[in-house]
PDB file of N, CA and C in Angstrom:
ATOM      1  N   UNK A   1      -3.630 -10.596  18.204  1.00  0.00           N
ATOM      2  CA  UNK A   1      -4.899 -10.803  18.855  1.00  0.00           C
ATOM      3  C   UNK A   1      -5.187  -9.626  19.780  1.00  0.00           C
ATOM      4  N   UNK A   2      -6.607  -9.508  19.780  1.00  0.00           N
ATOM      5  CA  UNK A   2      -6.980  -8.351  20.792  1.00  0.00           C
ATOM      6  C   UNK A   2      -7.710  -9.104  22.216  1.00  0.00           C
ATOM      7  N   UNK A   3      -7.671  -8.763  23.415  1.00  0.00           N
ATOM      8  CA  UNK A   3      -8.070  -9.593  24.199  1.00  0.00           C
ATOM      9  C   UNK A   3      -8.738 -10.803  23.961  1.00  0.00           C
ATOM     10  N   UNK A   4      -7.771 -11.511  23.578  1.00  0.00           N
ATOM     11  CA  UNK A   4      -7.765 -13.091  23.195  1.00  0.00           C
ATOM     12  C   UNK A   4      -8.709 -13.168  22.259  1.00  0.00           C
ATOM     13  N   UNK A   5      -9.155 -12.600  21.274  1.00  0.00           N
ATOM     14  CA  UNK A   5     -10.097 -12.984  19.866  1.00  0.00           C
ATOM     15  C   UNK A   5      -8.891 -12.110  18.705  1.00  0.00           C
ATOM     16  N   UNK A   6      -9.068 -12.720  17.634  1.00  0.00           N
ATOM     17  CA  UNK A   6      -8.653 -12.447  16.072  1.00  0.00           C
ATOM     18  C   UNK A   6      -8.925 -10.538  16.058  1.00  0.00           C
ATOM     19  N   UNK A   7      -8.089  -9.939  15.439  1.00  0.00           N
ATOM     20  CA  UNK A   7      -8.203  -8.585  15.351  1.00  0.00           C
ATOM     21  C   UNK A   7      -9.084  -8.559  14.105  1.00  0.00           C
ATOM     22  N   UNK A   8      -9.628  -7.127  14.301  1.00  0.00           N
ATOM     23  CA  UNK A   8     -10.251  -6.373  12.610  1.00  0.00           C
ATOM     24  C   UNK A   8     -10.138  -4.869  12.841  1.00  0.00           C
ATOM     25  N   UNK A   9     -10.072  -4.743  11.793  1.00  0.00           N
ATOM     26  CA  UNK A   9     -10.055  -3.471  11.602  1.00  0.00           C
ATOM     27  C   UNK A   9     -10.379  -2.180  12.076  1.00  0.00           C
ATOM     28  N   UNK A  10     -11.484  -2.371  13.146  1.00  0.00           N
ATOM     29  CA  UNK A  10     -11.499  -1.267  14.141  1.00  0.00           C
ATOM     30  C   UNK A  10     -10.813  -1.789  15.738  1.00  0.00           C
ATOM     31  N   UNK A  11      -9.952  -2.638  15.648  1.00  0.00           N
ATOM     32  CA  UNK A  11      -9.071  -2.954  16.828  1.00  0.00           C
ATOM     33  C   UNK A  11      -7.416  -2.740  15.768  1.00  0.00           C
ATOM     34  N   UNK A  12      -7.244  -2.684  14.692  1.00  0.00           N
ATOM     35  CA  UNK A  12      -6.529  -1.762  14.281  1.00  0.00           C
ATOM     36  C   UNK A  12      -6.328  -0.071  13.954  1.00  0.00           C
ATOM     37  N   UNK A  13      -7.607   0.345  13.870  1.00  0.00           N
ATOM     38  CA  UNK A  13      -7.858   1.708  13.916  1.00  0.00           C
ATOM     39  C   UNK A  13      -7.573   2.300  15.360  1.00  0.00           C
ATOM     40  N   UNK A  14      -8.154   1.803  16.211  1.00  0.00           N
ATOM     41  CA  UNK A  14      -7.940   1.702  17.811  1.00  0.00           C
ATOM     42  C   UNK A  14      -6.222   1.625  17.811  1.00  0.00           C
ATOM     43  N   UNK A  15      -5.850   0.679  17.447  1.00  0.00           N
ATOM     44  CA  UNK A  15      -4.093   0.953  17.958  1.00  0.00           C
ATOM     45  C   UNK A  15      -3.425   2.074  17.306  1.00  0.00           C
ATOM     46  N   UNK A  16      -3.898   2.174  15.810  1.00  0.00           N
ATOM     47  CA  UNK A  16      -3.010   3.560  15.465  1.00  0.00           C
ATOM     48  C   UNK A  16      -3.637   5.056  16.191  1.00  0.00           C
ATOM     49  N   UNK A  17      -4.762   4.988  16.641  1.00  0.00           N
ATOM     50  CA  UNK A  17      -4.980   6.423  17.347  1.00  0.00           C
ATOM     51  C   UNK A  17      -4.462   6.649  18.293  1.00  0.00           C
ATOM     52  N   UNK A  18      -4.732   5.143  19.225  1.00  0.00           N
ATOM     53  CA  UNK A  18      -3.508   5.217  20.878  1.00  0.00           C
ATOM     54  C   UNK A  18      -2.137   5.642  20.482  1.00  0.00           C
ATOM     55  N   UNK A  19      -1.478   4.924  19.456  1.00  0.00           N
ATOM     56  CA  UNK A  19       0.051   5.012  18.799  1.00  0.00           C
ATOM     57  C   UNK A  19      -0.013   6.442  18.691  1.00  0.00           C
ATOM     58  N   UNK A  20      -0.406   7.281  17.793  1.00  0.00           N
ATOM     59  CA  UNK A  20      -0.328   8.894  17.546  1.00  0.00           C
ATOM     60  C   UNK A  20      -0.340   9.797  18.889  1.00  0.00           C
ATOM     61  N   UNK A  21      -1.566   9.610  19.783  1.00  0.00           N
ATOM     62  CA  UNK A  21      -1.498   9.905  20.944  1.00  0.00           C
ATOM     63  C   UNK A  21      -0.451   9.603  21.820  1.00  0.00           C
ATOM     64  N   UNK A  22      -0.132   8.587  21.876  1.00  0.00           N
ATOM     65  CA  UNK A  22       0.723   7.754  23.225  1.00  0.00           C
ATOM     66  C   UNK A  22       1.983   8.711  22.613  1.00  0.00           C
ATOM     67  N   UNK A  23       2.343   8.550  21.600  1.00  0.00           N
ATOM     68  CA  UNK A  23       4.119   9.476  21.121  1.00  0.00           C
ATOM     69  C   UNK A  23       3.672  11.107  21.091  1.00  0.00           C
ATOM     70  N   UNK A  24       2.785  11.636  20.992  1.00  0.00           N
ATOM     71  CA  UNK A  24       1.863  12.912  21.173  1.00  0.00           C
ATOM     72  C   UNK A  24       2.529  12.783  23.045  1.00  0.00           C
ATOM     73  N   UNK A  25       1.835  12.296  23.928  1.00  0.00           N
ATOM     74  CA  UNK A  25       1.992  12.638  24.649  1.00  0.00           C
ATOM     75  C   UNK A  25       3.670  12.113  25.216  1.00  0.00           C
ATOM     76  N   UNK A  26       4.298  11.538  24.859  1.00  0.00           N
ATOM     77  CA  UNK A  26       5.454  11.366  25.502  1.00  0.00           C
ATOM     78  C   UNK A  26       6.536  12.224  24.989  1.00  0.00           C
ATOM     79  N   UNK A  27       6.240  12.942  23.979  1.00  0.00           N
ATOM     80  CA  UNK A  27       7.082  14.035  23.109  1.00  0.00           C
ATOM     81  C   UNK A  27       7.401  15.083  24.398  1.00  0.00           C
ATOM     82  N   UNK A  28       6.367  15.368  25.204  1.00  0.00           N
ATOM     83  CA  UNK A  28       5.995  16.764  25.732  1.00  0.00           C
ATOM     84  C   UNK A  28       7.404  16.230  26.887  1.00  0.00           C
ATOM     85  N   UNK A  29       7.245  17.848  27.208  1.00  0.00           N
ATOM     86  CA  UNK A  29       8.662  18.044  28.115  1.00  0.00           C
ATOM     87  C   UNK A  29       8.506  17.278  29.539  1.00  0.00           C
ATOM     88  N   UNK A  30       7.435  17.765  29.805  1.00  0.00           N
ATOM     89  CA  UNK A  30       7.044  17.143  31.532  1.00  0.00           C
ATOM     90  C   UNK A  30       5.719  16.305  31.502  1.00  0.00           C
ATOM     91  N   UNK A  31       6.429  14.895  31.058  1.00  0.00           N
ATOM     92  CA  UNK A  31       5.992  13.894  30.439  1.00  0.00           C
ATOM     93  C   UNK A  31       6.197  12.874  32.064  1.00  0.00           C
ATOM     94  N   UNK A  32       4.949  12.372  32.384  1.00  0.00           N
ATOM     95  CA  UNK A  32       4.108  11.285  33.631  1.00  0.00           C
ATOM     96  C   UNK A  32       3.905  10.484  33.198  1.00  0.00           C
ATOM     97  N   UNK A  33       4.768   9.711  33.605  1.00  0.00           N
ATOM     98  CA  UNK A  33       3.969   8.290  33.409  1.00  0.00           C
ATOM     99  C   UNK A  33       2.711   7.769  33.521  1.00  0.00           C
ATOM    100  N   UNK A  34       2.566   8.133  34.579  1.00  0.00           N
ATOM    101  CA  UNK A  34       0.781   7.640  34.828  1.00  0.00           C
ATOM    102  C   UNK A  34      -0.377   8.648  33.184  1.00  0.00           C
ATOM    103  N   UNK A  35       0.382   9.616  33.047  1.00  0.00           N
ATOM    104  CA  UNK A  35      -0.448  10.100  31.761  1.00  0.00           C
ATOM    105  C   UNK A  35      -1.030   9.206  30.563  1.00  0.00           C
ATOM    106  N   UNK A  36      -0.039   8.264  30.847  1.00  0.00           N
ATOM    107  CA  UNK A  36       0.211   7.392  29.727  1.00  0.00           C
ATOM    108  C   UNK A  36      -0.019   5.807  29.860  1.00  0.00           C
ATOM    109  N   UNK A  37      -0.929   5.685  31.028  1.00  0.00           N
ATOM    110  CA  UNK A  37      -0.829   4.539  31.454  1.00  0.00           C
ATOM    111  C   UNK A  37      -2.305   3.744  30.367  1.00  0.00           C
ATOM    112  N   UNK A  38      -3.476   4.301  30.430  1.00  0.00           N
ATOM    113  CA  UNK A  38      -4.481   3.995  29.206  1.00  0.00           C
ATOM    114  C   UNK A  38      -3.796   3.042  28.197  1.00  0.00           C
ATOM    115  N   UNK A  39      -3.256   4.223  27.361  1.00  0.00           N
ATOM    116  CA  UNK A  39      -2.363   3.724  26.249  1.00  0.00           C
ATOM    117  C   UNK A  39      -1.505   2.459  26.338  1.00  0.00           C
ATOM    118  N   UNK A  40      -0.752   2.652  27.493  1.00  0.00           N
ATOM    119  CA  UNK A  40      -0.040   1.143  27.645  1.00  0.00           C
ATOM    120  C   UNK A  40      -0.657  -0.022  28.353  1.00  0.00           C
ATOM    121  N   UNK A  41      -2.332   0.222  28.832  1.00  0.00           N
ATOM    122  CA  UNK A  41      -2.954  -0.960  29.130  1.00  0.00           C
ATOM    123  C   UNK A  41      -3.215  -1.261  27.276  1.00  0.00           C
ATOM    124  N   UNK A  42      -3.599  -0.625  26.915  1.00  0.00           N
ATOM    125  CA  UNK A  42      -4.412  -0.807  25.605  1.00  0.00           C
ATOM    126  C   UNK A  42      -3.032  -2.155  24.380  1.00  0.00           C
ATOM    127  N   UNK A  43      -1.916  -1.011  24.685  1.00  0.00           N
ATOM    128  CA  UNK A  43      -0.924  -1.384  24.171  1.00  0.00           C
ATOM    129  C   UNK A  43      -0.825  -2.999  24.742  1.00  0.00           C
ATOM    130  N   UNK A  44      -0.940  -3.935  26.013  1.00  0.00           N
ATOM    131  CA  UNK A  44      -0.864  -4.676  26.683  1.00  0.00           C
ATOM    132  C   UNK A  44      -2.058  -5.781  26.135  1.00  0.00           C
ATOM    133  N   UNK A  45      -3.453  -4.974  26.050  1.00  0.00           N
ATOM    134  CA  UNK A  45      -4.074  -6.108  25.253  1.00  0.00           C
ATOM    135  C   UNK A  45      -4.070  -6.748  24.125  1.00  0.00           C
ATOM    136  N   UNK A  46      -3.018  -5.797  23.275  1.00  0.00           N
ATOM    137  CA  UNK A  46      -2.690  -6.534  21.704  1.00  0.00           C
ATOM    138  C   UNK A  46      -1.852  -7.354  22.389  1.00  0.00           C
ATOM    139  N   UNK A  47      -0.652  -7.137  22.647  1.00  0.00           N
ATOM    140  CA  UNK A  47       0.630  -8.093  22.810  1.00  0.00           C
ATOM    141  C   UNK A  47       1.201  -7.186  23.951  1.00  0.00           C
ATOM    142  N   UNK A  48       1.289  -8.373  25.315  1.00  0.00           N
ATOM    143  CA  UNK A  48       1.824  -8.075  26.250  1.00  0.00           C
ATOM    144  C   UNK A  48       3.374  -7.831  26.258  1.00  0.00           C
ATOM    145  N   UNK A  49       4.150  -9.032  25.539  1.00  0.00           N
ATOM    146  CA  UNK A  49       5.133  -8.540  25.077  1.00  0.00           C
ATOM    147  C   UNK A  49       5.868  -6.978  25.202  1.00  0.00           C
ATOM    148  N   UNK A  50       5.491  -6.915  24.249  1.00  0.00           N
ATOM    149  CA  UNK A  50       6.008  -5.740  23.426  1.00  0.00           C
ATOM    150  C   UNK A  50       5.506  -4.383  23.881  1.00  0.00           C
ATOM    151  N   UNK A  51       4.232  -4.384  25.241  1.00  0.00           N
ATOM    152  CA  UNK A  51       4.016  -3.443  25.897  1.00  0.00           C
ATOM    153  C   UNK A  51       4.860  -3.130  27.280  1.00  0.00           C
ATOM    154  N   UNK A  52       5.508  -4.812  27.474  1.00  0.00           N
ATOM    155  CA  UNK A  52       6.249  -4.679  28.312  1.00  0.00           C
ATOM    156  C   UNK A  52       7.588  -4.052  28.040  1.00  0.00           C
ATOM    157  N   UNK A  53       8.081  -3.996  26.662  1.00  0.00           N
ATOM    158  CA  UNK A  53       9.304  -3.785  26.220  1.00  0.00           C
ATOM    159  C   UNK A  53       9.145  -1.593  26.088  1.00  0.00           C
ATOM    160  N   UNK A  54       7.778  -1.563  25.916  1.00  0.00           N
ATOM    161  CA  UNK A  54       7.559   0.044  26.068  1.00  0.00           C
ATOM    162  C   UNK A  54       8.313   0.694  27.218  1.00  0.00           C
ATOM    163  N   UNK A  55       6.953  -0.387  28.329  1.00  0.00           N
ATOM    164  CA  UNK A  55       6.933   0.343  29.146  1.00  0.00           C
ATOM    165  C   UNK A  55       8.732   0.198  29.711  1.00  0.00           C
ATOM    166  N   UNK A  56       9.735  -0.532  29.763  1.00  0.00           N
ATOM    167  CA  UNK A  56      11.150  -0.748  29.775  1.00  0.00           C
ATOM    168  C   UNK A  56      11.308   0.783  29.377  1.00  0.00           C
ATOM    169  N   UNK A  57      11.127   0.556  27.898  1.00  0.00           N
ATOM    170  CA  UNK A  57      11.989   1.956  27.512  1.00  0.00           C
ATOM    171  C   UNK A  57      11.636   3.186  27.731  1.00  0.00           C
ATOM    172  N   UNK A  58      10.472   3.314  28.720  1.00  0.00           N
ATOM    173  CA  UNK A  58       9.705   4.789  29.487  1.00  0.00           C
ATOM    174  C   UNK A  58      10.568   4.975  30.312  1.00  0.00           C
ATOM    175  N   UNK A  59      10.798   4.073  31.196  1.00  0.00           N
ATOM    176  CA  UNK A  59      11.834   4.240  31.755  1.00  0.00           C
ATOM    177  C   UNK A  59      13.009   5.104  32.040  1.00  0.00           C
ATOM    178  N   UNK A  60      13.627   4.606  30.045  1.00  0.00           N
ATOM    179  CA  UNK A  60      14.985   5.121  29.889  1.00  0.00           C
ATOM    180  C   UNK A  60      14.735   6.508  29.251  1.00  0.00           C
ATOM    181  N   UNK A  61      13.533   7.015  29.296  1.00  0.00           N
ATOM    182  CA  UNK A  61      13.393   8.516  28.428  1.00  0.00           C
ATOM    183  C   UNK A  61      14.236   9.578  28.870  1.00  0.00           C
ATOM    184  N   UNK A  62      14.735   9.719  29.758  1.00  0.00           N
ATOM    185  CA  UNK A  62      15.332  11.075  30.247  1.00  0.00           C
ATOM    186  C   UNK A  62      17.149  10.819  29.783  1.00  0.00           C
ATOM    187  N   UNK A  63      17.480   9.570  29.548  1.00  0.00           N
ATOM    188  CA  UNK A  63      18.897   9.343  29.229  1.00  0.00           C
ATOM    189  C   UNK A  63      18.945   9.881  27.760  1.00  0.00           C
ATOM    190  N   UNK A  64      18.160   9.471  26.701  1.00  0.00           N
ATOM    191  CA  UNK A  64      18.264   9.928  25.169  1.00  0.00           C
ATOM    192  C   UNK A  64      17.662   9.521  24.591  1.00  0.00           C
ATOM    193  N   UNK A  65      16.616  10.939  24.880  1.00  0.00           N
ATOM    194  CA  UNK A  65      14.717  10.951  24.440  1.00  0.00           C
ATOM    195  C   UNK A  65      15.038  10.369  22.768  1.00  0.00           C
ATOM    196  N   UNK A  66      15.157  11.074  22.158  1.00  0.00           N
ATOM    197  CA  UNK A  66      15.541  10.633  20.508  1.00  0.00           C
ATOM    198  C   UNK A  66      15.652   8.983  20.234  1.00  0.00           C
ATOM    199  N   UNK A  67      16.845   8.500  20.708  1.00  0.00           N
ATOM    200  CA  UNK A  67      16.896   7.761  20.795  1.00  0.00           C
ATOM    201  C   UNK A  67      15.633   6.438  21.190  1.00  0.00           C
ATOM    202  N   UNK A  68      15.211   6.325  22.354  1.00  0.00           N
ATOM    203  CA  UNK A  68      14.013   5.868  22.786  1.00  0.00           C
ATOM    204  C   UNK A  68      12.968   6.056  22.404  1.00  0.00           C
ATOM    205  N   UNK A  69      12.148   6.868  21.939  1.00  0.00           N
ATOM    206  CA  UNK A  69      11.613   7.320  21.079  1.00  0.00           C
ATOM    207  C   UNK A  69      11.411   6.723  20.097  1.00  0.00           C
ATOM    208  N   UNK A  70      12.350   6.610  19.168  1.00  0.00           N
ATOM    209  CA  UNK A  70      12.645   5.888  18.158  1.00  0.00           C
ATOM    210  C   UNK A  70      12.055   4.229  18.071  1.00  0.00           C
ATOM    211  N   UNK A  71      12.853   3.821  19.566  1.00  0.00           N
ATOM    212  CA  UNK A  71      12.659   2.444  19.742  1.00  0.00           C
ATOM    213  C   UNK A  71      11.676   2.117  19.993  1.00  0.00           C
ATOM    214  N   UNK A  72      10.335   3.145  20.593  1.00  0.00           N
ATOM    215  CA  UNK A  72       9.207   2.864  20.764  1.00  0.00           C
ATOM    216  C   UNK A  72       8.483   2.773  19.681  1.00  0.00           C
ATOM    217  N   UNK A  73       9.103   3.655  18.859  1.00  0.00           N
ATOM    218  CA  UNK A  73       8.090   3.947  17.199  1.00  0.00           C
ATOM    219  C   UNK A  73       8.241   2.485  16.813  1.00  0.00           C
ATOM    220  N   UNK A  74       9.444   1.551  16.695  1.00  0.00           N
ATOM    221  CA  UNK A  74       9.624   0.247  16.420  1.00  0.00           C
ATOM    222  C   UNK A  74       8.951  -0.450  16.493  1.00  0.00           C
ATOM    223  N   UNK A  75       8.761  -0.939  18.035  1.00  0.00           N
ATOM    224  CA  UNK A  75       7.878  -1.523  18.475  1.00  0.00           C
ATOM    225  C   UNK A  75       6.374  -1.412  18.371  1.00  0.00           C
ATOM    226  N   UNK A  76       6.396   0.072  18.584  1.00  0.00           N
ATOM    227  CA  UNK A  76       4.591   0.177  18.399  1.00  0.00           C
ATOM    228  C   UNK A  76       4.515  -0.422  16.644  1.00  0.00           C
ATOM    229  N   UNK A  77       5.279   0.180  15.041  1.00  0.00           N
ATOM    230  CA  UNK A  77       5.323  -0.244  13.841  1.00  0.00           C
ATOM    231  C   UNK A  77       4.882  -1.736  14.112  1.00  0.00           C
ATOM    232  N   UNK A  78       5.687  -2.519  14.770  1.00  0.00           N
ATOM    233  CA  UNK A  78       6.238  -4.557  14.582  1.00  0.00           C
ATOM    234  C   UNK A  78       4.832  -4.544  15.227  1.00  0.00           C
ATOM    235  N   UNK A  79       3.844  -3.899  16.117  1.00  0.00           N
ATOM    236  CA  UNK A  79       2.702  -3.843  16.800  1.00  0.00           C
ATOM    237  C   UNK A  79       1.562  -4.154  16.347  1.00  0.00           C
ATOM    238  N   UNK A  80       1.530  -2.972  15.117  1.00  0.00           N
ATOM    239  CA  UNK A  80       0.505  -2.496  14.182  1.00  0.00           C
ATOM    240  C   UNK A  80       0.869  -3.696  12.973  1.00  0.00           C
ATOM    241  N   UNK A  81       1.958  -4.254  12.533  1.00  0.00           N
ATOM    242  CA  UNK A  81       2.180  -5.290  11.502  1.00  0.00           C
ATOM    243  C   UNK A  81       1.528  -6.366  12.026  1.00  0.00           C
ATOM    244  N   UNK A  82       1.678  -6.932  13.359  1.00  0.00           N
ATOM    245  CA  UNK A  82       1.806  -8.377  13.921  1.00  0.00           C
ATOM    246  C   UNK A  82      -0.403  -8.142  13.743  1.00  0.00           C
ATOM    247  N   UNK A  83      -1.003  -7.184  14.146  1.00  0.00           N
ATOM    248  CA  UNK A  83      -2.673  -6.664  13.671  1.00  0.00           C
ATOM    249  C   UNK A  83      -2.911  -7.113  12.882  1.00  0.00           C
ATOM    250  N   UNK A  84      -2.293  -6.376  11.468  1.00  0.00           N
ATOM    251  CA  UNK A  84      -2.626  -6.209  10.235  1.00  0.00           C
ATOM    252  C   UNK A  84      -2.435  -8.027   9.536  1.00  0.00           C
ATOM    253  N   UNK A  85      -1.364  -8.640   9.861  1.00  0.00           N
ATOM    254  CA  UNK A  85      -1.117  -9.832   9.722  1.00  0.00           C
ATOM    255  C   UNK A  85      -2.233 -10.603  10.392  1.00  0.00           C
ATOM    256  N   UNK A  86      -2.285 -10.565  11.593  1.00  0.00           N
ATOM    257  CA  UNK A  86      -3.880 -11.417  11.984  1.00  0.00           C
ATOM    258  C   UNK A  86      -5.012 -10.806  11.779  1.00  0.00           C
ATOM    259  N   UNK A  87      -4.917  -9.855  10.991  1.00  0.00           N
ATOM    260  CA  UNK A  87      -6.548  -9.536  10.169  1.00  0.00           C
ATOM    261  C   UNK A  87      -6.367 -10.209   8.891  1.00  0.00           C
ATOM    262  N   UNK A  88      -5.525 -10.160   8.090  1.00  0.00           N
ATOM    263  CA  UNK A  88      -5.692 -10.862   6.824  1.00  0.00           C
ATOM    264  C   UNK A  88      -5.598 -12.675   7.010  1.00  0.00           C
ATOM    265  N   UNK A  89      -5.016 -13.033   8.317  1.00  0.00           N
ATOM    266  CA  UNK A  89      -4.949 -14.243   8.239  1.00  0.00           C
ATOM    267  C   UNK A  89      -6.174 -14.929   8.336  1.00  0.00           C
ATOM    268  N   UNK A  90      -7.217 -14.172   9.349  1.00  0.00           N
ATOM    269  CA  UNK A  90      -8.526 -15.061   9.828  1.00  0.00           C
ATOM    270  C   UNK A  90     -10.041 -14.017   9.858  1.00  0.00           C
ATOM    271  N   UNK A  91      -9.730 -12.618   8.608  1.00  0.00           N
ATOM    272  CA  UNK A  91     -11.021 -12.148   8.212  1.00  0.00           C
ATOM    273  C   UNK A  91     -11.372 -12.646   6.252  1.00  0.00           C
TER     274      UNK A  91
END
């Protein structure tokens, strides 16, 4: 769901551009949190959840970027599925 109504397809288009961007900008070396804060409200109106579990692993970026990284790509993926699943369920 996108702020509490059924997703479609341009509230999925919307998450994969934030997604490209949001790992766009957390790649970079001298990487702010607050840079990135948009993205993780946005991230927050699909599923609070799992924006909360981001923003956790922003956190841990400087211990083993690769790593984390990774785990974000996860989450944002299970993100963009849990969309795509409530667009086909109720369009």
């Amino acid at each position: 769901m996108y702020r509490g109504r059924h997703c479609n397809i341009n509230d999925y288009q919307l998450l994969e551009n934030c997604s490209k961007d949001f790992i766009l900008a957390i790649n970079r070396d001298k990487f702010e949190l607050n840079e990135v804060e948009l993205y993780l409200n946005t991230f927050e109106d699909f599923d609070f959840e799992i924006s909360s579990k981001i923003r956790m692993y922003l956190n841990k970026l400087n211990v083993d970027r690769s790593k984390v990284i990774s785990q974000i790509n996860t989450l944002l993926e299970e993100l963009k599925n849990n969309v795509l699943v409530d667009i086909r369920e109720h369009n």
